[in-house]
Each structure stands twice: as structure tokens, then as C-alpha cells.
PDB file of N, CA and C in Angstrom:
ATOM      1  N   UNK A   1       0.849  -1.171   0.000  1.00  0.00           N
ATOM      2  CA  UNK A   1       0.000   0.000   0.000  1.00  0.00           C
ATOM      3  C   UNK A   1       0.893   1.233   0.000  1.00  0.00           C
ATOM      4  N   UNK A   2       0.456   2.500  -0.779  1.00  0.00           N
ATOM      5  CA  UNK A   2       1.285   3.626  -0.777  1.00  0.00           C
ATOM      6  C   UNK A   2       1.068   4.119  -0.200  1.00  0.00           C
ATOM      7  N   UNK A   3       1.694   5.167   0.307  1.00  0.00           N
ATOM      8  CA  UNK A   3       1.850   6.516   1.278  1.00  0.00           C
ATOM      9  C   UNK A   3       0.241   6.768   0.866  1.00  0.00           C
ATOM     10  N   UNK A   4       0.014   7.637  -0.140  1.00  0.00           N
ATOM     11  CA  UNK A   4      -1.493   8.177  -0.684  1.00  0.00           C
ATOM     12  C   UNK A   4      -2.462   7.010  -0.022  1.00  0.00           C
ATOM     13  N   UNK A   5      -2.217   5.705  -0.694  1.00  0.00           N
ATOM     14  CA  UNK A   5      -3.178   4.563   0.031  1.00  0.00           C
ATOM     15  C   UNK A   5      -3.495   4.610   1.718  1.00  0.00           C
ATOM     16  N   UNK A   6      -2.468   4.816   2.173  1.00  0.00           N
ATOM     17  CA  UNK A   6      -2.449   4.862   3.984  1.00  0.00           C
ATOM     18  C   UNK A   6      -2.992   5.751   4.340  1.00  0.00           C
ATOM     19  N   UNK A   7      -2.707   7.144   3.532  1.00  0.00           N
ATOM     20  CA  UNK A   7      -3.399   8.766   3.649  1.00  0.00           C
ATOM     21  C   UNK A   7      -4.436   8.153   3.968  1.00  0.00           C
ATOM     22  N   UNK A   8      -4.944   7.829   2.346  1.00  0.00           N
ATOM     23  CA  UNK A   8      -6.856   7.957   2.437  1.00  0.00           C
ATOM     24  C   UNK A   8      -7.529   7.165   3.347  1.00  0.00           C
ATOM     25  N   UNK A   9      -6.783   5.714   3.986  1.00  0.00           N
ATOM     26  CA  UNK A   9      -7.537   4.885   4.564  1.00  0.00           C
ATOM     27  C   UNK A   9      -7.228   5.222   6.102  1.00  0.00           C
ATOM     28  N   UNK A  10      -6.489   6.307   6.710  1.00  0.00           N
ATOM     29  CA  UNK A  10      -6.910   6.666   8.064  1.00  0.00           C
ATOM     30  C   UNK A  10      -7.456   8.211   7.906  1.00  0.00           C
ATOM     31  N   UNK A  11      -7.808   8.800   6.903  1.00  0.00           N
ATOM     32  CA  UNK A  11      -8.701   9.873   6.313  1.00  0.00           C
ATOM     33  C   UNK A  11     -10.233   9.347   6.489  1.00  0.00           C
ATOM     34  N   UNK A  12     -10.032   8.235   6.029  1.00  0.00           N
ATOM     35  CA  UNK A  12     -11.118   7.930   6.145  1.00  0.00           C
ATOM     36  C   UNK A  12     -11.712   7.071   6.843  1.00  0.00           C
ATOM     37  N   UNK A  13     -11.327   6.243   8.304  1.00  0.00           N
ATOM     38  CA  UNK A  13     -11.441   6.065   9.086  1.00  0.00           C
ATOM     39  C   UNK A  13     -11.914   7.748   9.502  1.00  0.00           C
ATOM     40  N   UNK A  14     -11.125   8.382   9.643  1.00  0.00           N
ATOM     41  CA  UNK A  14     -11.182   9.638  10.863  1.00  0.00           C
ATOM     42  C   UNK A  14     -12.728  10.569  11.113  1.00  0.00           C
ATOM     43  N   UNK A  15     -13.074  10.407   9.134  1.00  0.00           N
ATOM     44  CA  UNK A  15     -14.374  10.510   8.397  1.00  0.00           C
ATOM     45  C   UNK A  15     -15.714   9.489   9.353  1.00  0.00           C
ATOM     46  N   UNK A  16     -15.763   8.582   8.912  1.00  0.00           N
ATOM     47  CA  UNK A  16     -16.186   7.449   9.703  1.00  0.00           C
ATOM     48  C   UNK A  16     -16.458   8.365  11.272  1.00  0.00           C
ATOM     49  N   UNK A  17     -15.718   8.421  11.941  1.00  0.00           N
ATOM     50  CA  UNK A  17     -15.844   8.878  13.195  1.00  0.00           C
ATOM     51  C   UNK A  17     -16.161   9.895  13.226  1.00  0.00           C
ATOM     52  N   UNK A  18     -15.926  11.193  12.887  1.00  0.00           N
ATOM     53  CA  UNK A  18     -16.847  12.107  12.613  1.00  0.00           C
ATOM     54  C   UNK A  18     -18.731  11.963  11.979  1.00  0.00           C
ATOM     55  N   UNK A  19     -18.350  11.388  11.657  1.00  0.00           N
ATOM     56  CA  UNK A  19     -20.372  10.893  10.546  1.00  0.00           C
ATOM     57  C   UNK A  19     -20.810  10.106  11.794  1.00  0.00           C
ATOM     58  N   UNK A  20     -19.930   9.372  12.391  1.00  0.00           N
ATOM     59  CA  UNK A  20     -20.877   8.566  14.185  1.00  0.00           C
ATOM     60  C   UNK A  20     -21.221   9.486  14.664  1.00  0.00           C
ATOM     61  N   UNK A  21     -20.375  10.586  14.928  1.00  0.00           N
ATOM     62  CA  UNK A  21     -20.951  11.894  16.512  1.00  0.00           C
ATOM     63  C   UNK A  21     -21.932  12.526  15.415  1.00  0.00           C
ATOM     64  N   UNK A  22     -22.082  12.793  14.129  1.00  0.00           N
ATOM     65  CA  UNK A  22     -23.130  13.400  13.754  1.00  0.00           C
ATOM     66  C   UNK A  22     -24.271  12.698  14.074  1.00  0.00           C
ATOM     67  N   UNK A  23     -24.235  10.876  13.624  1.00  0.00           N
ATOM     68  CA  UNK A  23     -25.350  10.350  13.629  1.00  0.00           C
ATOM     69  C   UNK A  23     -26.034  10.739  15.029  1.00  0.00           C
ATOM     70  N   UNK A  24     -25.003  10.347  16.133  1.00  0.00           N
ATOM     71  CA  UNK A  24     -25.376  10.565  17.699  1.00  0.00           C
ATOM     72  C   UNK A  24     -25.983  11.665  18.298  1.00  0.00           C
ATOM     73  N   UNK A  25     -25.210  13.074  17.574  1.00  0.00           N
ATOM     74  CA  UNK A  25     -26.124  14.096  17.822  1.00  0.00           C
ATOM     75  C   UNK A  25     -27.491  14.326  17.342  1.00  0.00           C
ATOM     76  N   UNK A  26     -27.626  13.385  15.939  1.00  0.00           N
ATOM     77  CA  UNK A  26     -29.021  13.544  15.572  1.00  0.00           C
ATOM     78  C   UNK A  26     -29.996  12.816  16.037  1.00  0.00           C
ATOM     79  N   UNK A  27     -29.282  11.359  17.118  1.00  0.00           N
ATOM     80  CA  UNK A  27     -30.556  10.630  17.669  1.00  0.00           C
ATOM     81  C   UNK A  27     -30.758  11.325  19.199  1.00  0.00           C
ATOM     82  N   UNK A  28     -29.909  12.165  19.633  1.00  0.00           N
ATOM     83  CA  UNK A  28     -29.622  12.760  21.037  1.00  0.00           C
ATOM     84  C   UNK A  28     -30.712  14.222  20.608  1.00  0.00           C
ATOM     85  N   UNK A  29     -30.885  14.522  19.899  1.00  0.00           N
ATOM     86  CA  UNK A  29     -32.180  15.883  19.376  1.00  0.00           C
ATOM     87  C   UNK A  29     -33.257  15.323  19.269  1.00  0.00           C
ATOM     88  N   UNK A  30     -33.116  14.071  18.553  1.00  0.00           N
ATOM     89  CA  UNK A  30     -34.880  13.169  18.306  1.00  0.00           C
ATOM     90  C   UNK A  30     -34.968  13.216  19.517  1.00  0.00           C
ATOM     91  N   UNK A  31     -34.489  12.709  20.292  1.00  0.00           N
ATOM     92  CA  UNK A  31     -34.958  12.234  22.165  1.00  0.00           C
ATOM     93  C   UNK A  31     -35.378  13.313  23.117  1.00  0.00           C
ATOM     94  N   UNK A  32     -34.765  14.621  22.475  1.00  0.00           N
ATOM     95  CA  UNK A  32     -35.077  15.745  23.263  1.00  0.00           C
ATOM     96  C   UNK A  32     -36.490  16.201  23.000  1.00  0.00           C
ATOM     97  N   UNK A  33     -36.899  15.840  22.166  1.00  0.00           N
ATOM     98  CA  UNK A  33     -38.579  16.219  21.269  1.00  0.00           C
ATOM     99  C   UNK A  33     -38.339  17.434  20.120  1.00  0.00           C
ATOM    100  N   UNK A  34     -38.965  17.313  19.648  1.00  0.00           N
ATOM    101  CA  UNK A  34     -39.600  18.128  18.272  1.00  0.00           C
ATOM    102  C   UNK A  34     -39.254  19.411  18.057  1.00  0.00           C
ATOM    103  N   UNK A  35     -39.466  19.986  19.589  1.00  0.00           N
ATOM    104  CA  UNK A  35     -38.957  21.385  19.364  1.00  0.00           C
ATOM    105  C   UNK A  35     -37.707  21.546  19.422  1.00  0.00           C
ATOM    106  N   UNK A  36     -36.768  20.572  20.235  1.00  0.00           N
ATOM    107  CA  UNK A  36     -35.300  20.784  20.169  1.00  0.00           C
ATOM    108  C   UNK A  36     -35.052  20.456  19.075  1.00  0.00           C
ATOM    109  N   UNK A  37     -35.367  19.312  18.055  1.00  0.00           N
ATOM    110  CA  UNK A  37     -34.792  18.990  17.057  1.00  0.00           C
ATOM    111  C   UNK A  37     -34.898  19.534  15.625  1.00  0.00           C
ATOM    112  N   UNK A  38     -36.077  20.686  15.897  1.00  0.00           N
ATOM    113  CA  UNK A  38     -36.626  21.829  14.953  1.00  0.00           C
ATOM    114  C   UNK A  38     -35.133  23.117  15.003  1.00  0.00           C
ATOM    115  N   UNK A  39     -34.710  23.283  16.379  1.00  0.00           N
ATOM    116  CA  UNK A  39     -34.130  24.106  16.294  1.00  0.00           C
ATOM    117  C   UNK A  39     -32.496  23.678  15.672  1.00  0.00           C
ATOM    118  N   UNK A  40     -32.580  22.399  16.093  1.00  0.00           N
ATOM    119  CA  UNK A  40     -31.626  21.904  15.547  1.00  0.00           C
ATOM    120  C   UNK A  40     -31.274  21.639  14.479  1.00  0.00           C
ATOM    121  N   UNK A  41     -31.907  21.530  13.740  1.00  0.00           N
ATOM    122  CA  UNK A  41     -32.279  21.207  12.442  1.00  0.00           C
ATOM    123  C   UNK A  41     -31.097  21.831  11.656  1.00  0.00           C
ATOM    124  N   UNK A  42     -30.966  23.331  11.567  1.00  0.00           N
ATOM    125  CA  UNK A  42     -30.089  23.628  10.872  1.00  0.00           C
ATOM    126  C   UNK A  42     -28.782  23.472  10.978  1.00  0.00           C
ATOM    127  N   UNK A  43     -28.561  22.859  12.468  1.00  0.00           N
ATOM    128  CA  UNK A  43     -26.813  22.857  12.416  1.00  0.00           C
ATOM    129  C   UNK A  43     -26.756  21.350  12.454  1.00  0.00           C
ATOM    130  N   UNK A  44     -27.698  20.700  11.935  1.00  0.00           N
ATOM    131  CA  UNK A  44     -27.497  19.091  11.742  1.00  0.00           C
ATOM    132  C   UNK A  44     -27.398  19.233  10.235  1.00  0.00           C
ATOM    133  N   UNK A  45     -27.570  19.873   9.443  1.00  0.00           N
ATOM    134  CA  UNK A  45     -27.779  19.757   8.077  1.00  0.00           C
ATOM    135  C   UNK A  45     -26.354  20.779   7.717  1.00  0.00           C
ATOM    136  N   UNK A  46     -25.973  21.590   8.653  1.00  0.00           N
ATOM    137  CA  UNK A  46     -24.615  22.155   8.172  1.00  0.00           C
ATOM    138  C   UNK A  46     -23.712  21.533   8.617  1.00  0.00           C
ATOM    139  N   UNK A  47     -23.584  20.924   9.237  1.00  0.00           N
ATOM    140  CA  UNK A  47     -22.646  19.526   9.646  1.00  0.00           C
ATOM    141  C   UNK A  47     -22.820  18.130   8.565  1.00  0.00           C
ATOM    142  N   UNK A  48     -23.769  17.895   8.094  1.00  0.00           N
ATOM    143  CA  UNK A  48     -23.870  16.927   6.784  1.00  0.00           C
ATOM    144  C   UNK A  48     -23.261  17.688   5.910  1.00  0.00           C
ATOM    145  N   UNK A  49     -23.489  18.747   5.222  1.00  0.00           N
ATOM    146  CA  UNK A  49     -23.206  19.567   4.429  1.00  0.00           C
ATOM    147  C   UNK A  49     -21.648  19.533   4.404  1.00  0.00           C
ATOM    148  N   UNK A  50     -20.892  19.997   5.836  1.00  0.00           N
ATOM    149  CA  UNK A  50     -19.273  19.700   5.669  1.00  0.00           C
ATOM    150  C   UNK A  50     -18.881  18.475   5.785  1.00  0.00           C
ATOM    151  N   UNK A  51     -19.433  17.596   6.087  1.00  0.00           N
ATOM    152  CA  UNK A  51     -19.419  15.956   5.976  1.00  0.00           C
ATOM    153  C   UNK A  51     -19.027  15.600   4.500  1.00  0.00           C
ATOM    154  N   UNK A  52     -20.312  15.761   4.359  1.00  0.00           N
ATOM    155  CA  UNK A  52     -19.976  15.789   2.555  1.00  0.00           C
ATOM    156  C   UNK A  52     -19.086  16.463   1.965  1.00  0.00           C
ATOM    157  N   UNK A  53     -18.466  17.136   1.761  1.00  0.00           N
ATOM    158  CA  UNK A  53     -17.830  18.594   1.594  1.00  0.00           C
ATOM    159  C   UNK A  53     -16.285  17.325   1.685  1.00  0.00           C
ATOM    160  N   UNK A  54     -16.196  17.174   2.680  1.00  0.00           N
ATOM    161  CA  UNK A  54     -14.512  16.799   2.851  1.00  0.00           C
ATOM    162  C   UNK A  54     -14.808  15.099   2.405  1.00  0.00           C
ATOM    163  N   UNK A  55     -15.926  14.550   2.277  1.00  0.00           N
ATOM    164  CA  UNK A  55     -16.318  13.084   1.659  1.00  0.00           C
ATOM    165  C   UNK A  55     -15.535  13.734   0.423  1.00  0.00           C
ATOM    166  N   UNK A  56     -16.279  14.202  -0.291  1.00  0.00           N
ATOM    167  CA  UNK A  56     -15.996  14.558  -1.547  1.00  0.00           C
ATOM    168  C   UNK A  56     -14.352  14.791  -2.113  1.00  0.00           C
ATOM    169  N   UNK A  57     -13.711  15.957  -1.352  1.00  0.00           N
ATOM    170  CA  UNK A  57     -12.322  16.091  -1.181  1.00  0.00           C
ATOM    171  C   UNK A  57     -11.581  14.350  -1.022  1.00  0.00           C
ATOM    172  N   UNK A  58     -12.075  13.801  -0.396  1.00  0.00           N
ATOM    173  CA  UNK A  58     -11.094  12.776  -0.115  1.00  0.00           C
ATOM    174  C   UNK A  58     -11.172  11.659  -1.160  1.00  0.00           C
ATOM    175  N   UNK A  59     -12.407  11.827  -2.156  1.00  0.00           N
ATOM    176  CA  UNK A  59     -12.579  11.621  -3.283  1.00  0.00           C
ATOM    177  C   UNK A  59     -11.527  11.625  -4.125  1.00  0.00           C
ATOM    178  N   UNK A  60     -11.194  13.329  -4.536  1.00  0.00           N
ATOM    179  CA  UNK A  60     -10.881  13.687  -5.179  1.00  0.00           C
ATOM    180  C   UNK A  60      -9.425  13.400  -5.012  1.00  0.00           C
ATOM    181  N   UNK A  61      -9.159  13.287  -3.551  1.00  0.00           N
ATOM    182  CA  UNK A  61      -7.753  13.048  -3.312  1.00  0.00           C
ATOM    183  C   UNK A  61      -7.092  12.005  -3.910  1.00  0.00           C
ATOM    184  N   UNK A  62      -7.997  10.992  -3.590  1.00  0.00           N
ATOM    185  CA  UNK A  62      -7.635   9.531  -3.935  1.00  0.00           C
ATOM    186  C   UNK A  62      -7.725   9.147  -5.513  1.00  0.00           C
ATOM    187  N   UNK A  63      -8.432   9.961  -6.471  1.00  0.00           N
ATOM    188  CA  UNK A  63      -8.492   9.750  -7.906  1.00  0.00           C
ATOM    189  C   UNK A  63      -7.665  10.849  -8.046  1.00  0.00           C
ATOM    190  N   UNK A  64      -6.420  11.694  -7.400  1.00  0.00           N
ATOM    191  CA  UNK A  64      -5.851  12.527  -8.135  1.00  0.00           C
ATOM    192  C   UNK A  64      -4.331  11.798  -8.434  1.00  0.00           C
ATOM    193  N   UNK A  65      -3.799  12.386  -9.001  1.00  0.00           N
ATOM    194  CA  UNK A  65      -2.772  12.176  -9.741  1.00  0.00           C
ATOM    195  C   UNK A  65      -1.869  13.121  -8.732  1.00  0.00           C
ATOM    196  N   UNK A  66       0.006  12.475  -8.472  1.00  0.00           N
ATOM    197  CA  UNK A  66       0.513  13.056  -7.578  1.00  0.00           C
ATOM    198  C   UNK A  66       1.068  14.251  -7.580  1.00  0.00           C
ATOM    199  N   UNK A  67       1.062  14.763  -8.936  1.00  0.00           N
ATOM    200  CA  UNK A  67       1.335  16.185  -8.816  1.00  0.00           C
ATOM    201  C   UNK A  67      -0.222  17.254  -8.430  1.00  0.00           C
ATOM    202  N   UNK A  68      -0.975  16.641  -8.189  1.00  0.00           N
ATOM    203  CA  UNK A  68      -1.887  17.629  -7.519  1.00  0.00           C
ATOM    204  C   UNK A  68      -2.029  17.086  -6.256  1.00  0.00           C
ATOM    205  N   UNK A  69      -1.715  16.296  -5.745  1.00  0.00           N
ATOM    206  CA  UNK A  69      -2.086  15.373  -4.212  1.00  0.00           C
ATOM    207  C   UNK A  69      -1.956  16.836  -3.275  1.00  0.00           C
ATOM    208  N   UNK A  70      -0.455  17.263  -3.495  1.00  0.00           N
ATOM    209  CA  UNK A  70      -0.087  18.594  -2.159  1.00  0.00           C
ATOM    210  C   UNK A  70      -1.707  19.032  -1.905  1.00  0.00           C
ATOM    211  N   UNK A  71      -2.098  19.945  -3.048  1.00  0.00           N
ATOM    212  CA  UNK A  71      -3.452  20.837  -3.006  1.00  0.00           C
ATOM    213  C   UNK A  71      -4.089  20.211  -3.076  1.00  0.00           C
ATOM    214  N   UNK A  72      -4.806  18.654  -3.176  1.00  0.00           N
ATOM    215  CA  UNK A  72      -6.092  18.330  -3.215  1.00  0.00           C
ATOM    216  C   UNK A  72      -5.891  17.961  -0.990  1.00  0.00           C
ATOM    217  N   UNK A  73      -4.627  17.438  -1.050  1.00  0.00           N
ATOM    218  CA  UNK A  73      -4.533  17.455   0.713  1.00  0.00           C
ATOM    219  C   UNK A  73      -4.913  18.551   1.404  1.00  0.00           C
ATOM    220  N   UNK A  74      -4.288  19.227   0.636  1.00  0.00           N
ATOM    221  CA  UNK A  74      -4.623  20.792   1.506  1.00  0.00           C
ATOM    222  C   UNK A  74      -6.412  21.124   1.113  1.00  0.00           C
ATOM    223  N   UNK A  75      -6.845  20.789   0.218  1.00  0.00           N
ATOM    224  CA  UNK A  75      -8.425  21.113  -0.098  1.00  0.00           C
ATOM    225  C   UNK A  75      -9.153  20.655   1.261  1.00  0.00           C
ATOM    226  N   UNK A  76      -8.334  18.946   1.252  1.00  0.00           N
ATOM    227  CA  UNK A  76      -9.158  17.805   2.095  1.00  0.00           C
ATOM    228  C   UNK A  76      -8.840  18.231   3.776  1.00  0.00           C
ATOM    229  N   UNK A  77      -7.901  18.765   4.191  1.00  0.00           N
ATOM    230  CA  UNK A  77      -7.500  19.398   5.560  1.00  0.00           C
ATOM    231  C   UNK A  77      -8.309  20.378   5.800  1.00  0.00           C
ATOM    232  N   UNK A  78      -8.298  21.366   4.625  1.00  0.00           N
ATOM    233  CA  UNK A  78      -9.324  22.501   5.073  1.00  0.00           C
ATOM    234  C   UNK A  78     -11.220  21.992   5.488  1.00  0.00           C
ATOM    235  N   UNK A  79     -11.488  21.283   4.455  1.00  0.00           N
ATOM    236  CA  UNK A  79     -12.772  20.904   4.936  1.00  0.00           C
ATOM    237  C   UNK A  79     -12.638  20.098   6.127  1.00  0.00           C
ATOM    238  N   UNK A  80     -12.093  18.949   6.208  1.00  0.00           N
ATOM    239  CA  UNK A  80     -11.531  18.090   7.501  1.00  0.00           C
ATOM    240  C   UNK A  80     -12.043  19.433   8.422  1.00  0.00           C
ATOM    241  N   UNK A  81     -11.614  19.930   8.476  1.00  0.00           N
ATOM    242  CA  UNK A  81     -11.101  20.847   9.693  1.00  0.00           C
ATOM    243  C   UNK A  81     -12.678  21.617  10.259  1.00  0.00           C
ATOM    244  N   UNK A  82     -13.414  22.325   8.826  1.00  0.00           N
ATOM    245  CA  UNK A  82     -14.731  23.043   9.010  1.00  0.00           C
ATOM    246  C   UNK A  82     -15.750  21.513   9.482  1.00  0.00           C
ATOM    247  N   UNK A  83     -15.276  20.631   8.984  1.00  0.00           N
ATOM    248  CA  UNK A  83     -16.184  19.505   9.952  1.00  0.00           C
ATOM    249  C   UNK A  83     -15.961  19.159  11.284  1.00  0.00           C
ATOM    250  N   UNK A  84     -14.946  19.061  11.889  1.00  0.00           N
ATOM    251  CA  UNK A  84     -14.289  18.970  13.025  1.00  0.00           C
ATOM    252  C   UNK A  84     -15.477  20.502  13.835  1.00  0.00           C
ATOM    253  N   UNK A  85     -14.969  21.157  13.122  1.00  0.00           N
ATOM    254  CA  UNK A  85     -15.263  22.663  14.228  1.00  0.00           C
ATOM    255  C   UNK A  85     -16.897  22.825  14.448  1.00  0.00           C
ATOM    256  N   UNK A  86     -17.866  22.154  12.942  1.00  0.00           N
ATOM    257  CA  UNK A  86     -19.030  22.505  13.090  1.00  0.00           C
ATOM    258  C   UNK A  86     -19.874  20.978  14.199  1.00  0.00           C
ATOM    259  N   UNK A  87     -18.993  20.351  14.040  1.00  0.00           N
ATOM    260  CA  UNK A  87     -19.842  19.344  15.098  1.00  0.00           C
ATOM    261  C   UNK A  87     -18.977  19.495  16.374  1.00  0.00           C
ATOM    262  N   UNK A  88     -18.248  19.982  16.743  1.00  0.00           N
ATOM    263  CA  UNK A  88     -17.939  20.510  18.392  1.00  0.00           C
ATOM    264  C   UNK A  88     -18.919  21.296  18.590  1.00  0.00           C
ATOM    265  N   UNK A  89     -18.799  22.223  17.851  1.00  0.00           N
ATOM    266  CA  UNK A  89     -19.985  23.801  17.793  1.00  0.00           C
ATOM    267  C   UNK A  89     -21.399  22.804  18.544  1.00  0.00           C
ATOM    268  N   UNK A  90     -21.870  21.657  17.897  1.00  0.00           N
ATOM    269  CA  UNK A  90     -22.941  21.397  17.783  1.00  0.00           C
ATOM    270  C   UNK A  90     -23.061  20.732  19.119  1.00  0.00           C
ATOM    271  N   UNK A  91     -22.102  19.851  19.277  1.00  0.00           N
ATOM    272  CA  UNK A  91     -22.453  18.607  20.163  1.00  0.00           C
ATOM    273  C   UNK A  91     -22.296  19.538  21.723  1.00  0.00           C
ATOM    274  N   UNK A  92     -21.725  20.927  21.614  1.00  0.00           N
ATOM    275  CA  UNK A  92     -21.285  21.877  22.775  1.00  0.00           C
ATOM    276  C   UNK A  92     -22.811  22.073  23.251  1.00  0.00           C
ATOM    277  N   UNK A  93     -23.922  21.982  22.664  1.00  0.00           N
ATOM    278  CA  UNK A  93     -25.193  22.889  22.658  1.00  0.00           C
ATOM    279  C   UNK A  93     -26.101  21.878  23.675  1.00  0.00           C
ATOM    280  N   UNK A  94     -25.382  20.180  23.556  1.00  0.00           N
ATOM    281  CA  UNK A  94     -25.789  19.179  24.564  1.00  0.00           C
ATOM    282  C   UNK A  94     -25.254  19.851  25.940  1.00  0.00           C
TER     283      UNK A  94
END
């Protein structure tokens, strides 16, 4: 397995674990009732939103070719990162 191969497969493990605390925060709002999970609503869907966002990047990482790897890493760190921050943000509100 290559360097790039090892990248993507603890990238994406790390992914994986991030998309659990989303799932968790979204069954931890169902339980609170309707109105918590109304209000919630929008920062559960902007947390999918950067979910996807760095899914995608790590996509792109892994079908790129190695003279773009530097910047598609750096694409995939930056979103990494807005996912990281928007589900602390979120799971802080428990």
C-alpha cells in the first residue's frame, strides 16, 4: 500500500468517526422532542453539508494524480477541519 493509500484509509477512518458523533447528535435531538430537534435542524444539516464537503475532497484526493495530491490534501484538511469545528460547535449545545 502507498503513502497516498495509507493517507486515504486513516482519512477515512477519521471521516467514519466524525459521521458517528453526527449520527449521535441527531438521535440525542430526536430524544429531546420536536422542538429541540426543529431548532436543531439547521446545524445538523450544516454539519452533513461539511461531511460531505470533505467526503468529496477525499474523493478527489484519492483519484488525483501526484502532482496535484499537495493541493487536493490541503483542499481535504481545510474541509476536515470546518467539519471537526461545526460538530464541536454542535455537540457543545448538549
Amino acid at each position: 500500500m502507498g503513502d497516498k493509500d495509507q493517507f486515504g484509509v486513516s482519512l477515512e477512518d477519521q471521516l467514519a468517526k466524525w459521521k458517528a458523533k453526527i449520527d449521535e447528535s441527531k438521535a440525542e435531538a430526536e430524544k429531546k422532542g420536536p422542538a429541540f430537534f426543529d431548532r436543531y435542524a439547521a446545524d445538523l444539516e450544516k454539519m452533513l453539508g461539511k461531511y460531505e464537503k470533505a467526503r468529496y475532497r477525499l474523493t478527489l484526493l484519492r483519484k488525483g494524480g501526484s502532482d496535484a495530491l499537495h493541493d487536493l490534501k490541503e483542499g481535504f484538511e481545510g474541509a476536515f477541519a470546518e467539519l471537526k469545528t461545526a460538530v464541536t460547535k454542535a455537540l457543545d449545545k448538549f
